[in-house]
Protein backbone atom coordinates (compact mmCIF):
# COMPACT_ATOMS: atom_id res chain seq x y z
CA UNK A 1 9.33 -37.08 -30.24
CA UNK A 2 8.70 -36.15 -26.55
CA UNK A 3 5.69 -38.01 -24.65
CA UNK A 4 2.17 -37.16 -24.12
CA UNK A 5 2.71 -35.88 -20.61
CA UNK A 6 5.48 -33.62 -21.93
CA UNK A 7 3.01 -31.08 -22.72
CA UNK A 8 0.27 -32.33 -20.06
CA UNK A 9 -2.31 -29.23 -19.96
CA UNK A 10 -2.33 -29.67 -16.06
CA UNK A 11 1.65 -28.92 -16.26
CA UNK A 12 0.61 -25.85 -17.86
CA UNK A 13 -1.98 -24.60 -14.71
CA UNK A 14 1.07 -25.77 -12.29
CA UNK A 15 3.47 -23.24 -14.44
CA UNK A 16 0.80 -20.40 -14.57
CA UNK A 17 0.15 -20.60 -10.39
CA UNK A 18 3.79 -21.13 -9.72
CA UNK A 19 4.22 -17.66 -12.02
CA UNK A 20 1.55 -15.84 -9.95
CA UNK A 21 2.88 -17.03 -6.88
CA UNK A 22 0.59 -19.46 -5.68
CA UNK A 23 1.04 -23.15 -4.08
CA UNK A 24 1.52 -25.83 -5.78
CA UNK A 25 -1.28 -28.20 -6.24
CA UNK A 26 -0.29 -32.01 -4.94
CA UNK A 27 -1.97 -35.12 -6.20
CA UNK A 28 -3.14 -33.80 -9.65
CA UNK A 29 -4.60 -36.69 -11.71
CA UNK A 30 -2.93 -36.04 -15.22
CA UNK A 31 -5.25 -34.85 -17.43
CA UNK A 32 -3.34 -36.71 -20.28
CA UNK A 33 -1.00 -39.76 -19.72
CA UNK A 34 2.15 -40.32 -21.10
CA UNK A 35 3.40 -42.59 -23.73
CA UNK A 36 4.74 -46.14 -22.01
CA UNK A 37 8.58 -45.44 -23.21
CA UNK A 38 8.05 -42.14 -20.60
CA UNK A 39 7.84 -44.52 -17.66
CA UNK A 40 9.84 -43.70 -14.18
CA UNK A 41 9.27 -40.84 -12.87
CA UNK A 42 6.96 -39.45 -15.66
CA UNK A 43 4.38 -42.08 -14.69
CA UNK A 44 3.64 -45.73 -15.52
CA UNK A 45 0.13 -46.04 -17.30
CA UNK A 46 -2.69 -46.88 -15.83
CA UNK A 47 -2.70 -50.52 -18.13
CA UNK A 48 0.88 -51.46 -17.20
CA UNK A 49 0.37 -51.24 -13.11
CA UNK A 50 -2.61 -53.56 -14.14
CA UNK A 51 -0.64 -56.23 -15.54
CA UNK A 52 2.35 -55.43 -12.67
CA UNK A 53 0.25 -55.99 -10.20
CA UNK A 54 -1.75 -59.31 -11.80
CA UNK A 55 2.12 -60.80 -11.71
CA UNK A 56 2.93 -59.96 -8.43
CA UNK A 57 -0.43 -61.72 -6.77
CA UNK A 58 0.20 -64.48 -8.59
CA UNK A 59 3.77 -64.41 -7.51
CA UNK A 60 5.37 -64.14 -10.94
CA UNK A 61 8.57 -61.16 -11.18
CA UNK A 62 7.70 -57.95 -11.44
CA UNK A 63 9.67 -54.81 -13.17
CA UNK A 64 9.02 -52.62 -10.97
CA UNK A 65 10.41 -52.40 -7.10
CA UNK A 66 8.13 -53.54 -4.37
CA UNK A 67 7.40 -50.25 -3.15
CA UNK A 68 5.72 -49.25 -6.53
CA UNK A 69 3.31 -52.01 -6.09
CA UNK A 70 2.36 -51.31 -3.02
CA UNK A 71 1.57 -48.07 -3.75
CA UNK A 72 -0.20 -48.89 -6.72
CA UNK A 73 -2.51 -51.41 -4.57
CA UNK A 74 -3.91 -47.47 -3.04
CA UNK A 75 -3.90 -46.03 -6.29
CA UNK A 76 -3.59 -46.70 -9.97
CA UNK A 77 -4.13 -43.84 -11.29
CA UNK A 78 -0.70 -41.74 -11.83
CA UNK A 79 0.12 -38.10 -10.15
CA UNK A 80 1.06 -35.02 -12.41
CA UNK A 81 5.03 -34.80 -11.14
CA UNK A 82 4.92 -32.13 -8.58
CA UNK A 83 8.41 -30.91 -9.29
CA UNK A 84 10.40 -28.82 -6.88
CA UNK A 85 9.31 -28.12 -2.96
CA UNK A 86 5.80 -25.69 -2.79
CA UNK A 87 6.73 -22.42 -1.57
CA UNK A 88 6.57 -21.69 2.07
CA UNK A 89 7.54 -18.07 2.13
CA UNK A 90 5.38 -15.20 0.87
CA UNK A 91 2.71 -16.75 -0.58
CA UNK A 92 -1.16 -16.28 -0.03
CA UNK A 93 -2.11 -12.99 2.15
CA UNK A 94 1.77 -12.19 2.90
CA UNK A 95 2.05 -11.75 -1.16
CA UNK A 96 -1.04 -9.80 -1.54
CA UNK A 97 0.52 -6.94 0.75
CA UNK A 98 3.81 -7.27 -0.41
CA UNK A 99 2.05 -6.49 -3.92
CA UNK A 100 -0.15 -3.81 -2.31
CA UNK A 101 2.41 -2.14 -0.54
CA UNK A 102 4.19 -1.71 -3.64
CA UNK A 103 1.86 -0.28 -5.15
CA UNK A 104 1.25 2.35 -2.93
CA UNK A 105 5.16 2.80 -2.37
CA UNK A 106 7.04 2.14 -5.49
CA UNK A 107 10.51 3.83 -3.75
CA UNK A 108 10.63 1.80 -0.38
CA UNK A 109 13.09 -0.58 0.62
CA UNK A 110 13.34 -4.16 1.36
CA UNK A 111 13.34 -3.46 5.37
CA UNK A 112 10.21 -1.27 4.71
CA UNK A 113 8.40 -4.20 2.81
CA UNK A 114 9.22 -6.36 5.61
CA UNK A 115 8.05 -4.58 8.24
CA UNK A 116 4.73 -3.99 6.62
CA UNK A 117 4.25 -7.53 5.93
CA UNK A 118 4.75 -7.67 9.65
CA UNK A 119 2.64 -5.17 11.00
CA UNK A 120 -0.17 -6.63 9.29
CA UNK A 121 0.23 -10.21 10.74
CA UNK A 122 2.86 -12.03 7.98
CA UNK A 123 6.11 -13.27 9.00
CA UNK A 124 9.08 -11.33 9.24
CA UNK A 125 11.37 -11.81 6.17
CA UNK A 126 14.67 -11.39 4.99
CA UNK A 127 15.95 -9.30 2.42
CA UNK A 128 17.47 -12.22 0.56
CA UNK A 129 13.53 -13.85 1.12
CA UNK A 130 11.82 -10.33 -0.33
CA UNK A 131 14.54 -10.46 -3.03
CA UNK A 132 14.12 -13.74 -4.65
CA UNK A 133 10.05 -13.67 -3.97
CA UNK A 134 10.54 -10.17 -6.14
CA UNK A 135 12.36 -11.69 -8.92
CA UNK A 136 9.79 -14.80 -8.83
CA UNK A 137 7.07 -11.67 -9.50
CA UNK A 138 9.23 -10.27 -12.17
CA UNK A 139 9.39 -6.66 -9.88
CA UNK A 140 13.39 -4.90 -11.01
CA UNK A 141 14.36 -1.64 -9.10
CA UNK A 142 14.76 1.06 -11.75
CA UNK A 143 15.84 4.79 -12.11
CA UNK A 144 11.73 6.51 -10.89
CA UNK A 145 10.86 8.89 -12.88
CA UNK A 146 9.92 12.31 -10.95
CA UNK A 147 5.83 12.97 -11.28
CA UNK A 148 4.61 17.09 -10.95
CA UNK A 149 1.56 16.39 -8.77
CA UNK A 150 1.83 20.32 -7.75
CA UNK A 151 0.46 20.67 -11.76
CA UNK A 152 -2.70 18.34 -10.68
CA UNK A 153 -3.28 20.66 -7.95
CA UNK A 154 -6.67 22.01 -8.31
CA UNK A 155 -5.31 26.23 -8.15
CA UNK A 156 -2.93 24.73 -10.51
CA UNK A 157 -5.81 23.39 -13.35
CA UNK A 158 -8.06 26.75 -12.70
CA UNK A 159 -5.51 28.84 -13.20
CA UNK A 160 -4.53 27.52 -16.85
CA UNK A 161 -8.35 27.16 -17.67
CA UNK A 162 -8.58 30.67 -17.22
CA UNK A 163 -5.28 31.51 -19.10
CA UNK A 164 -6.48 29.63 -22.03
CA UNK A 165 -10.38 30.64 -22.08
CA UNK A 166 -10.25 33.82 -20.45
CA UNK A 167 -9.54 37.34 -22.45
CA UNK A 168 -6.53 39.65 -21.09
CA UNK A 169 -5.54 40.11 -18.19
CA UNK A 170 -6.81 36.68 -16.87
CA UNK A 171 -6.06 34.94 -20.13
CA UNK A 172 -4.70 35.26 -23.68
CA UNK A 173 -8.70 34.09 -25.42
CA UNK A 174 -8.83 35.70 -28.91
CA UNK A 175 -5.45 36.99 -28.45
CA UNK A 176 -3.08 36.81 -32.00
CA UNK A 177 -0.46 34.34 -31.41
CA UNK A 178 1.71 37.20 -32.72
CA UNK A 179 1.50 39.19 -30.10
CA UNK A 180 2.55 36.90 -27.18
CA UNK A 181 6.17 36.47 -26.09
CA UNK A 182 6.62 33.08 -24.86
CA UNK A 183 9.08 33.76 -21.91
CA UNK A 184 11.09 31.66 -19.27
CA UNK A 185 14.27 30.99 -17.09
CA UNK A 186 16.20 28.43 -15.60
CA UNK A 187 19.24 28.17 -13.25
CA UNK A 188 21.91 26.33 -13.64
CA UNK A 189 24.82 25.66 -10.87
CA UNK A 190 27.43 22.58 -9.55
CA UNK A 191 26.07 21.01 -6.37
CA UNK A 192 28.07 17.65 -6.17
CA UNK A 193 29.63 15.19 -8.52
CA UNK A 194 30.80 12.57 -6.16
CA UNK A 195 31.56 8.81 -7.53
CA UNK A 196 29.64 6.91 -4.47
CA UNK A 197 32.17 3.53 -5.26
CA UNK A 198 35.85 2.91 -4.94
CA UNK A 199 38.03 0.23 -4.51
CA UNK A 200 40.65 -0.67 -1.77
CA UNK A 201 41.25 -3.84 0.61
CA UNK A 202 38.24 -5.28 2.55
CA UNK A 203 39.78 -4.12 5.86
CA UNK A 204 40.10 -0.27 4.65
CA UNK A 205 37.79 2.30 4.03
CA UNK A 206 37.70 4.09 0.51
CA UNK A 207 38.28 8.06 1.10
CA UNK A 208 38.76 10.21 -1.39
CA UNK A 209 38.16 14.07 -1.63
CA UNK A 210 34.50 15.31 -2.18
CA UNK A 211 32.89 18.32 -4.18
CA UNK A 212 30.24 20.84 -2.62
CA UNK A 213 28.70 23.86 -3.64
CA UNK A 214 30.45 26.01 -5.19
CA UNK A 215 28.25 29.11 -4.17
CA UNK A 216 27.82 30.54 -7.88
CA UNK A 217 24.34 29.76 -9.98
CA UNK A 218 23.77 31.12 -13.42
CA UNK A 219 20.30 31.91 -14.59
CA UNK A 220 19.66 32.15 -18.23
CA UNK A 221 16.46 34.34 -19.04
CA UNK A 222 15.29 33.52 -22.55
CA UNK A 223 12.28 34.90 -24.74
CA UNK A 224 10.70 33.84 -27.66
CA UNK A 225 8.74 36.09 -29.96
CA UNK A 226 6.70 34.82 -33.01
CA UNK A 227 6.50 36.89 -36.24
CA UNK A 228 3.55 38.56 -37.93
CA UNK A 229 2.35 36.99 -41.22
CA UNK A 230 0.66 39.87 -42.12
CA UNK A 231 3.67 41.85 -42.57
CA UNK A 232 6.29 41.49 -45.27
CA UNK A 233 9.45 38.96 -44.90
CA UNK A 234 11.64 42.19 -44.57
CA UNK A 235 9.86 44.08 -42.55
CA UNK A 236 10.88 44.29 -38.69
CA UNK A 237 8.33 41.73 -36.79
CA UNK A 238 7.32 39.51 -39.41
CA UNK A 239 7.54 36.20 -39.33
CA UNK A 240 11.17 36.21 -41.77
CA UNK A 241 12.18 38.71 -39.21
CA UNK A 242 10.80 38.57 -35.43
């Protein structure tokens, strides 16, 4: 069965800031202390420095080293463990614009989140630094996904308002559905398919032959008409036959 300051709910606030990136907080008063058996470097209770340091002024042996009394003559009450070294590299306002910058940039490199950091008054980092501060923040580079902002363009949104609420010729509004023809085209040619890795000794290049255009593009025109349900299954138009 572990100890009381096992699951110490100020070990819990020191996880949570350490996941957000912030410091670490030194000389935390534990909020619950641990069981006497967790002694060392989990913390000696309050009671047992008590009766260490009664035998040591009146010069009986101790079980502790010297320097623990000593330090226990300044304070009795035991520290949270502090664990690893605080963080000294992108933390505070360096994080908050690495953050922000990725926001606004979700495609930039490492250099480019360096160099922000440093116009705006951080440090200059590394790559390695910016990597390992991005893994602590749980941020993975990933295939982006392409977004039509030319369909959010304000022409763009009048002009399929109109197309949906307007009558011919703007729009198709009271239109049958049976008498549109939905109708479209796309191209479809070989630009490059290039393998950007290879393998060969450390002091050689990889070369290998490449693929470019080929100069030929194919464009498929498609239509697709929808059939009338007023009309009989074998009649020419209907929906059995369009």
């Amino acid at each position: 069965m572990p100890g009381i300051g096992a699951t110490d709910s100020a070990d819990l606030v020191a996880q949570a800031r350490a996941e957000t990136g912030l410091s670490r907080q030194l000389q935390q008063t534990r909020r619950e202390l641990p069981h006497p058996r967790d002694a060392g470097s989990s913390g000696y209770p309050v009671w047992f420095r008590d009766a260490q340091l009664a035998k040591w002024h009146t010069g009986e042996a101790t079980e502790v080293s010297v320097a623990s009394l000593y330090r226990w003559e300044e304070r009795r009450s035991p520290y949270r463990q502090t664990g690893a070294p605080a963080r000294t590299a992108i933390v505070g306002v360096d994080m908050i614009h690495l953050a922000t910058f990725l926001i606004a940039h979700s495609d930039s490199t490492m250099d480019e989140m360096a160099a922000f950091i440093y116009n705006e008054g951080g440090a200059l980092y590394s790559n390695q630094r910016i990597s390992e501060r991005l893994k602590d923040l749980a941020v993975t580079k990933k295939k982006a996904s392409i977004k039509a902002y030319q369909a959010l363009n304000e022409v763009v949104q009048f002009r399929v308002y109109t197309f949906w609420n307007y009558p011919p010729p703007l729009g198709i509004f009271q239109v049958p559905l049976f008498r549109l023809i939905d109708f479209d085209e796309f191209g479809v040619t070989l630009e490059w398919c290039n393998r950007s890795c290879g393998w060969a000794l450390e002091v050689f290049r990889v070369r290998k032959d490449g693929h470019y255009k080929i100069g030929r593009k194919f464009t498929i025109l498609f239509a697709i008409e929808p059939g009338d349900p007023a009309l009989l299954p074998h009649v020419h138009e209907s929906v059995a036959n369009p």
